[in-house]
PDB file of N, CA and C in Angstrom:
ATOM      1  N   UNK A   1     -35.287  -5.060  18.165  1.00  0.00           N
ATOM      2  CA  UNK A   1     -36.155  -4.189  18.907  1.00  0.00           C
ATOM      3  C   UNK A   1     -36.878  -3.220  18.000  1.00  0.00           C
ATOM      4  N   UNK A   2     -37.720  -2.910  18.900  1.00  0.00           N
ATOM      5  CA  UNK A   2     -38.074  -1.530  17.846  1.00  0.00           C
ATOM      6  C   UNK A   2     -38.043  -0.591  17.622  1.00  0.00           C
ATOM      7  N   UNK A   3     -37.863   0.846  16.998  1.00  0.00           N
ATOM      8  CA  UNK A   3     -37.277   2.236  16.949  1.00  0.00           C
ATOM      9  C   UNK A   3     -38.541   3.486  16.573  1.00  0.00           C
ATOM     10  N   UNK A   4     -38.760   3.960  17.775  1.00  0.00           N
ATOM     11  CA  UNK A   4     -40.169   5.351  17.640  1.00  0.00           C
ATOM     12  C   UNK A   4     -39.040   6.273  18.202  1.00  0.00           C
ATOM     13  N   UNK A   5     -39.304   7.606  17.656  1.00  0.00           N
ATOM     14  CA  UNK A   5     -39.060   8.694  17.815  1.00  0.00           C
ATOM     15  C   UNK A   5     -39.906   9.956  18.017  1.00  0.00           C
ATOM     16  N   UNK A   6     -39.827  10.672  19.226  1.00  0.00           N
ATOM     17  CA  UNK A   6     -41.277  11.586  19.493  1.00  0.00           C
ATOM     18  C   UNK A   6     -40.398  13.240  19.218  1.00  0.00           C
ATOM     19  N   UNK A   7     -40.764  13.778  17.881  1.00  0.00           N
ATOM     20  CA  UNK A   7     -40.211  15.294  17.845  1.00  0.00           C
ATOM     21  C   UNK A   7     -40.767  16.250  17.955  1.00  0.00           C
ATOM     22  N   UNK A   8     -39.960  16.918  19.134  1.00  0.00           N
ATOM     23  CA  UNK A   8     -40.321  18.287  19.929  1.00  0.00           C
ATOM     24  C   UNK A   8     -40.276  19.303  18.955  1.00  0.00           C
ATOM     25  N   UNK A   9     -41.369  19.986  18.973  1.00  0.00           N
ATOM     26  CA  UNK A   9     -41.192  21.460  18.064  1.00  0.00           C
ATOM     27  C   UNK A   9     -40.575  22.466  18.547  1.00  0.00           C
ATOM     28  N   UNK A  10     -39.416  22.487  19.408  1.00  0.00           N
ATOM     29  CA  UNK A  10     -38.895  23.660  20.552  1.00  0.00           C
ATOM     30  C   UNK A  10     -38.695  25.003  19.194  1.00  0.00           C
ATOM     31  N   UNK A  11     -38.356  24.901  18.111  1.00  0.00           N
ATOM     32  CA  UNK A  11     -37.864  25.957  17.527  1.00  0.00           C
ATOM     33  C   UNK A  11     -39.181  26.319  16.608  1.00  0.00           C
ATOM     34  N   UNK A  12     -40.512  25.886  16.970  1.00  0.00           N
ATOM     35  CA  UNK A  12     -41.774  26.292  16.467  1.00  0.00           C
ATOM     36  C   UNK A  12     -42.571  27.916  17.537  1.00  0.00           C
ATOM     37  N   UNK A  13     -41.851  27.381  18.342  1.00  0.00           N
ATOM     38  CA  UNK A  13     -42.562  28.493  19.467  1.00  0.00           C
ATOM     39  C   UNK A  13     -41.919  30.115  19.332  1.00  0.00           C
ATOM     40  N   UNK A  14     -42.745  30.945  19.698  1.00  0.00           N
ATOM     41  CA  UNK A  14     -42.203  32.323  19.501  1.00  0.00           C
ATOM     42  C   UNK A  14     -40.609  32.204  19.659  1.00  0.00           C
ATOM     43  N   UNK A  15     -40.259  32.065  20.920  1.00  0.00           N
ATOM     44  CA  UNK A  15     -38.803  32.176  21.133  1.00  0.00           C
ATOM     45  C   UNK A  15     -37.974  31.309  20.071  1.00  0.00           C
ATOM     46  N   UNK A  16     -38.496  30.255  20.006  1.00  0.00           N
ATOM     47  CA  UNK A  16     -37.875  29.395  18.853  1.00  0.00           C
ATOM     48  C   UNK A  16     -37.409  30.122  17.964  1.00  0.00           C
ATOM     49  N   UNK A  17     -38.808  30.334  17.364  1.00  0.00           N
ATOM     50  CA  UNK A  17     -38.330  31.252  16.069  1.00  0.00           C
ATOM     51  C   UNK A  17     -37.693  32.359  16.003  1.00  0.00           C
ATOM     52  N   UNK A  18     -37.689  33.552  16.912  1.00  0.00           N
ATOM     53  CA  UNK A  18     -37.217  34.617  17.129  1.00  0.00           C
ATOM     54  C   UNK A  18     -35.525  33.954  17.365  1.00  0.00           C
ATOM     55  N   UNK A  19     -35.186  32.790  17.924  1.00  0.00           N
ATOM     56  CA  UNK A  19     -33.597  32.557  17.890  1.00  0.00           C
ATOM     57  C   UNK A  19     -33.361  31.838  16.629  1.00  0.00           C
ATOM     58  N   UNK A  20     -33.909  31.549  16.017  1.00  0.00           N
ATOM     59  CA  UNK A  20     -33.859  30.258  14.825  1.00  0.00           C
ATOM     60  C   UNK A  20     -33.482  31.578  13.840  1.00  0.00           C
ATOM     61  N   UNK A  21     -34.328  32.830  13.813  1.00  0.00           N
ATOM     62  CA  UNK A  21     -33.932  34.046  12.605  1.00  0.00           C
ATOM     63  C   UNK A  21     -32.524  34.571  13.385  1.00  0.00           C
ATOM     64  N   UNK A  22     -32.196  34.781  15.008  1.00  0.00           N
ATOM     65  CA  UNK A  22     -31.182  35.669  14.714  1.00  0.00           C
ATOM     66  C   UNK A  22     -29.820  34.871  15.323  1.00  0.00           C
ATOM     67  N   UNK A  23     -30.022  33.899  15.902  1.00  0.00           N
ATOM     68  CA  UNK A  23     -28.900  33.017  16.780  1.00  0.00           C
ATOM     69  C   UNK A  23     -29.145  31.649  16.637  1.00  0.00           C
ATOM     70  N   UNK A  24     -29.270  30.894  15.288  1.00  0.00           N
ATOM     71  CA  UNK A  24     -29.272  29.832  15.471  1.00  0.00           C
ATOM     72  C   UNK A  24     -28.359  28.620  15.949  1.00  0.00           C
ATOM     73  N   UNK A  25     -26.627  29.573  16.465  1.00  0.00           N
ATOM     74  CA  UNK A  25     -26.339  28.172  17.489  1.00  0.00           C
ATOM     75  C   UNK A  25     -27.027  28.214  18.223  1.00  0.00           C
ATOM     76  N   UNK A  26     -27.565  29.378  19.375  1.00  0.00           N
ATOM     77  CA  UNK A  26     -27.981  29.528  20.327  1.00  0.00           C
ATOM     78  C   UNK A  26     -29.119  28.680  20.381  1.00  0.00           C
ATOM     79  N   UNK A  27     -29.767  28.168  19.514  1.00  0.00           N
ATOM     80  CA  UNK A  27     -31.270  27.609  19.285  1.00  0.00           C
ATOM     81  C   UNK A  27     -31.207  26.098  19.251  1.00  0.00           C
ATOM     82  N   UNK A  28     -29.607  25.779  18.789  1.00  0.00           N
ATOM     83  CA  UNK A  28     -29.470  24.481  18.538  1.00  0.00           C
ATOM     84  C   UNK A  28     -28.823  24.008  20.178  1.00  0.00           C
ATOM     85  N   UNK A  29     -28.305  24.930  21.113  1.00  0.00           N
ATOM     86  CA  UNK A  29     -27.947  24.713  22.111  1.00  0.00           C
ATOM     87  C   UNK A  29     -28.406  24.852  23.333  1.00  0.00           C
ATOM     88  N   UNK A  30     -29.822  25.722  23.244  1.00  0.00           N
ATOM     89  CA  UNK A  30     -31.232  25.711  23.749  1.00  0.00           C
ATOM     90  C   UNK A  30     -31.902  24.127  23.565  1.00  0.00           C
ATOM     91  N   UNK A  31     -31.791  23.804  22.446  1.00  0.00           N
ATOM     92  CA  UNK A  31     -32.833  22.424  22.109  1.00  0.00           C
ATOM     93  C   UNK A  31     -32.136  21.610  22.773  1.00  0.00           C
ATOM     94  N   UNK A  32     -30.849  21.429  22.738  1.00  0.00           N
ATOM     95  CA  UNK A  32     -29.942  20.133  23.596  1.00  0.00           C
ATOM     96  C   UNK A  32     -30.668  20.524  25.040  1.00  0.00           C
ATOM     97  N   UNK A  33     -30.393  21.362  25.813  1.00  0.00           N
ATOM     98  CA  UNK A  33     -30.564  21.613  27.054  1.00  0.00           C
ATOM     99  C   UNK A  33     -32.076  20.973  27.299  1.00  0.00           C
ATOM    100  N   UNK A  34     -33.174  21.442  26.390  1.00  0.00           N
ATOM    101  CA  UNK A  34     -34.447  21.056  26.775  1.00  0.00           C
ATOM    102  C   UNK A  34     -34.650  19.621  26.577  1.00  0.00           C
ATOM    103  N   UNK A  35     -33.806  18.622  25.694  1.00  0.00           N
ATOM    104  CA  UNK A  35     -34.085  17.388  25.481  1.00  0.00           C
ATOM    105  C   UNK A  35     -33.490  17.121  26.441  1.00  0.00           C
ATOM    106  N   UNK A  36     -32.366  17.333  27.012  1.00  0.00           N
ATOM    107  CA  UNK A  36     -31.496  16.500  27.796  1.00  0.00           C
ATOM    108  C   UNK A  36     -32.094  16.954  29.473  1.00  0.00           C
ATOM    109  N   UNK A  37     -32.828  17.158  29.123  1.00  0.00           N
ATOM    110  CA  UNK A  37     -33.822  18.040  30.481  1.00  0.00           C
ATOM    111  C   UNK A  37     -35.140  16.981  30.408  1.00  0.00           C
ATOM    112  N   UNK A  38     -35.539  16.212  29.207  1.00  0.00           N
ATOM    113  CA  UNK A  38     -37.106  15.787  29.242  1.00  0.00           C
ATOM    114  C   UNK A  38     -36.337  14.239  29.410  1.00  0.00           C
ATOM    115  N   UNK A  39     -34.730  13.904  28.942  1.00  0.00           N
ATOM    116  CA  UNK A  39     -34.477  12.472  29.068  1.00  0.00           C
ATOM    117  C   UNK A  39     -34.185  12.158  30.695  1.00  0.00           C
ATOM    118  N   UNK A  40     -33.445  13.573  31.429  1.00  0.00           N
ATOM    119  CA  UNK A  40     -32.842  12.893  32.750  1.00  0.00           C
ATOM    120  C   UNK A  40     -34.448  13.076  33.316  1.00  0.00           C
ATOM    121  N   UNK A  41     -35.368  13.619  33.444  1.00  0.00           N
ATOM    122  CA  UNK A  41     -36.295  13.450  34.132  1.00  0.00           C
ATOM    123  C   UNK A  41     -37.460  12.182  33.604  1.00  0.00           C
ATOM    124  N   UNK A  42     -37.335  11.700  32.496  1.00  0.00           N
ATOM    125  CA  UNK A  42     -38.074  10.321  32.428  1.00  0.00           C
ATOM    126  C   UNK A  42     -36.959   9.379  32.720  1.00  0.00           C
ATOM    127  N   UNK A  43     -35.642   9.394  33.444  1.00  0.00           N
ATOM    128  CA  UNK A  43     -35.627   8.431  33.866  1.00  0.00           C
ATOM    129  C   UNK A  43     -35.463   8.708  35.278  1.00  0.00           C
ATOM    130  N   UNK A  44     -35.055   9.420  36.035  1.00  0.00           N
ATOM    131  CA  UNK A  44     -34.950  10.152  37.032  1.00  0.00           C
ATOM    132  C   UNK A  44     -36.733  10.276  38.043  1.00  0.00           C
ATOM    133  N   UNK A  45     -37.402  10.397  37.011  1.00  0.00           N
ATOM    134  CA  UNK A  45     -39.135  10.084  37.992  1.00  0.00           C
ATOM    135  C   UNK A  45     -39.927   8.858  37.591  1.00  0.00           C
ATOM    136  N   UNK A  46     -38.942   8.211  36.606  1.00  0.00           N
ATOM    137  CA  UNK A  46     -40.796   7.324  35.698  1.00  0.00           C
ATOM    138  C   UNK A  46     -39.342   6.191  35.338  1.00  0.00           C
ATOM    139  N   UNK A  47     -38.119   6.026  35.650  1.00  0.00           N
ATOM    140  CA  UNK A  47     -36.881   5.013  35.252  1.00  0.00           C
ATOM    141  C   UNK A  47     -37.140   4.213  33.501  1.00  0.00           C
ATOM    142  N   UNK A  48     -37.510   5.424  32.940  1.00  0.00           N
ATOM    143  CA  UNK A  48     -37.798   5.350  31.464  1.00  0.00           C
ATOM    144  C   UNK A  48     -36.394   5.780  30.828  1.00  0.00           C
ATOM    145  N   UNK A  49     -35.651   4.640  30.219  1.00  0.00           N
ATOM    146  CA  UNK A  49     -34.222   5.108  29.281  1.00  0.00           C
ATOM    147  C   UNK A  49     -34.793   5.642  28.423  1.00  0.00           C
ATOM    148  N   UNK A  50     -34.351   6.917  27.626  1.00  0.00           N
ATOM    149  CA  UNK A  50     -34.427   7.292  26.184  1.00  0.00           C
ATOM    150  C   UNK A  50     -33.098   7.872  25.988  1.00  0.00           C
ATOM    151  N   UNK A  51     -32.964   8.199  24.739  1.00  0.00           N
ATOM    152  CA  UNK A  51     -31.751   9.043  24.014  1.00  0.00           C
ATOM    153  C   UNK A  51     -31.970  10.229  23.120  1.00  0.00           C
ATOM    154  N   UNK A  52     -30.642  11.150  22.633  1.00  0.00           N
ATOM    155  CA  UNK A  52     -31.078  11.667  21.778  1.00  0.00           C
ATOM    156  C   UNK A  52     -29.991  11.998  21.224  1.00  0.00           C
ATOM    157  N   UNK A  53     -29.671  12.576  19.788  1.00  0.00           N
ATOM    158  CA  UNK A  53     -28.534  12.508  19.395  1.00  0.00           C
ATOM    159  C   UNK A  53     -28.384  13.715  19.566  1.00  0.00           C
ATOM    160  N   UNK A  54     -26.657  14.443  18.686  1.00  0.00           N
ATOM    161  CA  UNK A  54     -26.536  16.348  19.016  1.00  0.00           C
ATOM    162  C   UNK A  54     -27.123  16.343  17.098  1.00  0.00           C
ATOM    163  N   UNK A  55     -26.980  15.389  16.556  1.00  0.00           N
ATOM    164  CA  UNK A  55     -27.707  15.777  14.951  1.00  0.00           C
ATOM    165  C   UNK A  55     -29.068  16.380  15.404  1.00  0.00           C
ATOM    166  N   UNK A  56     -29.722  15.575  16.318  1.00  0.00           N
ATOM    167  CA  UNK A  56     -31.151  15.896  15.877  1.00  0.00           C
ATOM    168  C   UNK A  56     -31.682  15.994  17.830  1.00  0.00           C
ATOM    169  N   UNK A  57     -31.419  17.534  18.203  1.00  0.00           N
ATOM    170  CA  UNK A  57     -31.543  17.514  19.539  1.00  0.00           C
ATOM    171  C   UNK A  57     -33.075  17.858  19.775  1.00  0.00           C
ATOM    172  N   UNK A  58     -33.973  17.982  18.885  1.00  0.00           N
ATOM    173  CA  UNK A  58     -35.340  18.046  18.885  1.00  0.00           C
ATOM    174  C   UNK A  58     -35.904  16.641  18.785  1.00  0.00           C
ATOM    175  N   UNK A  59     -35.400  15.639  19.123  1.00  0.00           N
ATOM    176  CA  UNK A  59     -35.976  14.239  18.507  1.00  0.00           C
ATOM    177  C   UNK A  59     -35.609  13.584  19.908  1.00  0.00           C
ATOM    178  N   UNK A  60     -36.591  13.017  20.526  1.00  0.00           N
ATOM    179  CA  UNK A  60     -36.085  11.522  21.588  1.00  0.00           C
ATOM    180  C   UNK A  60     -36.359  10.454  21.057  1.00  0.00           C
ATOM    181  N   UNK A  61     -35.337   9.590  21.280  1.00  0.00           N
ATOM    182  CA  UNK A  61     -35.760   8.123  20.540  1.00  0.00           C
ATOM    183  C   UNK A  61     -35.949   7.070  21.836  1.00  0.00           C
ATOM    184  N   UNK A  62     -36.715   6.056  21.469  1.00  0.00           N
ATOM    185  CA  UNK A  62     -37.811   5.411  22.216  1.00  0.00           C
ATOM    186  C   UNK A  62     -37.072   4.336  21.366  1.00  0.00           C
ATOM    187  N   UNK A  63     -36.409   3.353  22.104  1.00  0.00           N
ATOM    188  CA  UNK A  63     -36.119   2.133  21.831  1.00  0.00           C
ATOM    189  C   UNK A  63     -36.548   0.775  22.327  1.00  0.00           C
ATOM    190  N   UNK A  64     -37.834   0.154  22.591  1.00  0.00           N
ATOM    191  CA  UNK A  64     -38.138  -0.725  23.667  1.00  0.00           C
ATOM    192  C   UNK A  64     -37.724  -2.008  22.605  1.00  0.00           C
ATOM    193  N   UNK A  65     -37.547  -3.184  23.919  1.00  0.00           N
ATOM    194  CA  UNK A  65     -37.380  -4.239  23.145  1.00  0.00           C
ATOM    195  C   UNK A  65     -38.478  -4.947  22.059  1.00  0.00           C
ATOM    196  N   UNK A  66     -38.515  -5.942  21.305  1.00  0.00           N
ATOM    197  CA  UNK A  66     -39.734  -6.199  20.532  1.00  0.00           C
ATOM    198  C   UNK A  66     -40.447  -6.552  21.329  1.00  0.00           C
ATOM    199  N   UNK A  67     -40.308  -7.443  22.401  1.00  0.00           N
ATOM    200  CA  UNK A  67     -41.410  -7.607  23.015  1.00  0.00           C
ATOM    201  C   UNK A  67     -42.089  -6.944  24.223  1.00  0.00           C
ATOM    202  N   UNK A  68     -41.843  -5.740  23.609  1.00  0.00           N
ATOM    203  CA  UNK A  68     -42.339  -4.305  24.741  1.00  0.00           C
ATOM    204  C   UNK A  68     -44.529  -4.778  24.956  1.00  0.00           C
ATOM    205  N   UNK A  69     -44.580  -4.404  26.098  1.00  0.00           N
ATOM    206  CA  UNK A  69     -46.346  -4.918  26.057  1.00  0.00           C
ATOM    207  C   UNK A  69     -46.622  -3.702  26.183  1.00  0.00           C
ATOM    208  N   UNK A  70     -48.457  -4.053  25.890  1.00  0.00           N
ATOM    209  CA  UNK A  70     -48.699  -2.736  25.967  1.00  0.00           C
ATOM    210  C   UNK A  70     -49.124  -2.253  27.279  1.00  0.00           C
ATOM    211  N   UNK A  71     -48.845  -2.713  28.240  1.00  0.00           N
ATOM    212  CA  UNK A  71     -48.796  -1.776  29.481  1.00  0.00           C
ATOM    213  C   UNK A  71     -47.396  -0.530  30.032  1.00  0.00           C
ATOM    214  N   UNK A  72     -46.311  -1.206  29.091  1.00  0.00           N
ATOM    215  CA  UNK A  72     -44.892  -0.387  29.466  1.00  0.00           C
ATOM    216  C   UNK A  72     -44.620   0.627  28.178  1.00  0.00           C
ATOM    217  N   UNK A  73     -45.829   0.639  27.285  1.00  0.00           N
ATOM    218  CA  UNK A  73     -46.139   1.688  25.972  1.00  0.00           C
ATOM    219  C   UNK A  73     -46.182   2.457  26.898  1.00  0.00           C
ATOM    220  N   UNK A  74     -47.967   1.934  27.851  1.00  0.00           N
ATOM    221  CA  UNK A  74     -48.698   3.239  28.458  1.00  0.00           C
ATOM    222  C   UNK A  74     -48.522   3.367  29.700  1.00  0.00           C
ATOM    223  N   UNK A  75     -47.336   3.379  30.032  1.00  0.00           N
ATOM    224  CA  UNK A  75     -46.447   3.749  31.059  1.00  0.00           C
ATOM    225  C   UNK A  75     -45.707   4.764  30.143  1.00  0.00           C
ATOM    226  N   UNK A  76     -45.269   4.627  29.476  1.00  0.00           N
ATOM    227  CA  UNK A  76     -43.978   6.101  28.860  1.00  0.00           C
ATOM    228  C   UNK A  76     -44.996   6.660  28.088  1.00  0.00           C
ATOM    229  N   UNK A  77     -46.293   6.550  27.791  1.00  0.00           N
ATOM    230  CA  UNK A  77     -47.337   7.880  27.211  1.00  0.00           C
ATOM    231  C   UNK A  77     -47.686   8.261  28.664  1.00  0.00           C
ATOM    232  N   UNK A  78     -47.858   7.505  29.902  1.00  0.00           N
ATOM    233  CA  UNK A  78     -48.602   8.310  30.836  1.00  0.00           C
ATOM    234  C   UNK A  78     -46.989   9.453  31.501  1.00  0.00           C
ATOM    235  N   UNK A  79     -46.119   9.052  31.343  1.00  0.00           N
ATOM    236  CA  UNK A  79     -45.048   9.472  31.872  1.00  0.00           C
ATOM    237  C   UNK A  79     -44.548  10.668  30.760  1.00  0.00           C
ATOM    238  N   UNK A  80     -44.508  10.603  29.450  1.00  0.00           N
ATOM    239  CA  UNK A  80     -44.496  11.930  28.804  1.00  0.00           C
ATOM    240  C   UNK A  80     -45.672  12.834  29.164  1.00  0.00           C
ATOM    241  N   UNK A  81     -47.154  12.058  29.070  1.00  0.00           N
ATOM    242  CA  UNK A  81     -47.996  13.291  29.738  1.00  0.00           C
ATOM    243  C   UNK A  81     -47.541  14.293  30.947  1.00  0.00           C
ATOM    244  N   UNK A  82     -47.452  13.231  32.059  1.00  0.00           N
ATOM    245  CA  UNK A  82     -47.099  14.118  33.036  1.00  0.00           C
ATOM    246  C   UNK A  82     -45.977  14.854  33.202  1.00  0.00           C
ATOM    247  N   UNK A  83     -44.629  14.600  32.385  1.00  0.00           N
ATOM    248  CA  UNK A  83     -43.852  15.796  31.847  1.00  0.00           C
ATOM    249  C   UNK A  83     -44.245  16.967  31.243  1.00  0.00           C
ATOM    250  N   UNK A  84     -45.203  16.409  29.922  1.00  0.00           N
ATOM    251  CA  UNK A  84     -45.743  17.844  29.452  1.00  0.00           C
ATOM    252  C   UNK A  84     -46.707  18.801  30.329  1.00  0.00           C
ATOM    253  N   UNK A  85     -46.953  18.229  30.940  1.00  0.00           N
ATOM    254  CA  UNK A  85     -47.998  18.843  32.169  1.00  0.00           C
ATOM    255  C   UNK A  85     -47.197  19.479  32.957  1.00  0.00           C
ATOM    256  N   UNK A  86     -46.103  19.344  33.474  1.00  0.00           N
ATOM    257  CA  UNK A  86     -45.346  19.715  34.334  1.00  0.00           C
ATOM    258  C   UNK A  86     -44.983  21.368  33.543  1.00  0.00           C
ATOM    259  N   UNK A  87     -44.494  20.867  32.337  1.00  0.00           N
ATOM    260  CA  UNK A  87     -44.000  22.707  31.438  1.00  0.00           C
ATOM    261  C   UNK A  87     -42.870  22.108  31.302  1.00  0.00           C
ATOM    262  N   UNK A  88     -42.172  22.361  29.940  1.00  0.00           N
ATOM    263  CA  UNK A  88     -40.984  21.974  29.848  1.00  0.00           C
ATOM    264  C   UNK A  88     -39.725  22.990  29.942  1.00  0.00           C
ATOM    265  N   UNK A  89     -40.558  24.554  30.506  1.00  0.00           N
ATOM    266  CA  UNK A  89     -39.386  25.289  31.670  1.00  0.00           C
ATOM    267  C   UNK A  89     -39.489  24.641  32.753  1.00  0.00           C
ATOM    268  N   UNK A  90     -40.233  24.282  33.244  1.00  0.00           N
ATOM    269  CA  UNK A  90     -39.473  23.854  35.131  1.00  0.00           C
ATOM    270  C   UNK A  90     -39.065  22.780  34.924  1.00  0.00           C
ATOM    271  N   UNK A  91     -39.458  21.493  33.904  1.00  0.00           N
ATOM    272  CA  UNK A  91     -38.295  20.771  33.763  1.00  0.00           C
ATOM    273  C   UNK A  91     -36.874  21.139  33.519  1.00  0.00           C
ATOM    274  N   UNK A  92     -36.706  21.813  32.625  1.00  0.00           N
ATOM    275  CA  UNK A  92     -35.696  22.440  32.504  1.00  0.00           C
ATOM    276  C   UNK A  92     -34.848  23.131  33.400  1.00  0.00           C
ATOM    277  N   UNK A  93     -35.246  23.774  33.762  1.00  0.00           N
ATOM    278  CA  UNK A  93     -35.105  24.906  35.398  1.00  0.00           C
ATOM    279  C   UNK A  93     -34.741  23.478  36.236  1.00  0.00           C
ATOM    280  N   UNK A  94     -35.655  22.768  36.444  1.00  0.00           N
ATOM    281  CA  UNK A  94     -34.694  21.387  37.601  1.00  0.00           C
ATOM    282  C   UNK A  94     -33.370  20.968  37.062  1.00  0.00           C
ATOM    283  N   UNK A  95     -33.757  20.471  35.352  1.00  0.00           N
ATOM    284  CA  UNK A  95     -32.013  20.231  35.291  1.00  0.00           C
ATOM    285  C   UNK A  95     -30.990  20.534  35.194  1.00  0.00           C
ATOM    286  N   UNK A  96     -31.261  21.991  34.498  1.00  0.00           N
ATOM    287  CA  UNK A  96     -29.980  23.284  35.211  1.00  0.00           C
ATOM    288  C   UNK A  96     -29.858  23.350  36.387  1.00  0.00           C
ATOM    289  N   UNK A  97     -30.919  23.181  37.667  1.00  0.00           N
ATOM    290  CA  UNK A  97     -30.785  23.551  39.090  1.00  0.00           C
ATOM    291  C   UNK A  97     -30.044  21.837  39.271  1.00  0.00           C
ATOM    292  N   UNK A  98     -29.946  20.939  39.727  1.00  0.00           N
ATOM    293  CA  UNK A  98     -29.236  19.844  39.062  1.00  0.00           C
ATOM    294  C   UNK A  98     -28.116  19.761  38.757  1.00  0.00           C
ATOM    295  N   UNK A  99     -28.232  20.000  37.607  1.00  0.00           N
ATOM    296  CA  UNK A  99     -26.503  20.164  37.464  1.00  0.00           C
ATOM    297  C   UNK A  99     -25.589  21.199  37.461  1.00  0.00           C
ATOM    298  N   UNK A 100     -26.192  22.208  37.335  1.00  0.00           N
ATOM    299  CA  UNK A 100     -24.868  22.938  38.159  1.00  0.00           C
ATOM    300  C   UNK A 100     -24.648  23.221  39.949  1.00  0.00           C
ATOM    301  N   UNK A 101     -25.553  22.353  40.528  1.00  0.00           N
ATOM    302  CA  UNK A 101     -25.348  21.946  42.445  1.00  0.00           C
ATOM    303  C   UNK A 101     -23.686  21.731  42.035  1.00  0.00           C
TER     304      UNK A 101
END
């Protein structure tokens, strides 16, 4: 199969950085929450598997088989768009509201 990886800059943004200088578990346990927030909702609205590891919780990996076409590419680019469109606080905000029901 083949192996793409799309990395989030979460610790580029003001807050990022402002926790990255004074609490960087806190930053590394912020980034899990927001990936694991952008994976249950691509599969949860758009039934798109991805992963991500706790090494590298700024990174989703995109594993399609080799013979992925290009209509089920631009299905998971139209389906990250409309995540990023959404804000990746209220994604977030759903999967905290989510899992702690």
């Amino acid at each position: 199969g083949l192996l793409q990886a799309v990395e989030f800059g979460f610790n580029k943004s003001a807050v990022g950085r402002i926790l990255k200088a004074t609490h960087p578990s806190l930053l590394r346990k912020a980034e899990g929450l927001l990936i694991a927030s952008v994976v249950r909702e691509l599969f949860e609205r758009h039934h798109i598997l991805v992963h991500f590891t706790a090494a590298e919780p700024n990174v989703l990996h995109l594993v399609p088989p080799l013979v992925v076409t290009q209509s089920q590419i631009d299905c998971v680019l139209v389906a990250l768009d409309s995540l990023l469109k959404r804000g990746l606080p209220r994604v977030m905000a759903d999967f905290l509201r989510k899992t702690v029901q």
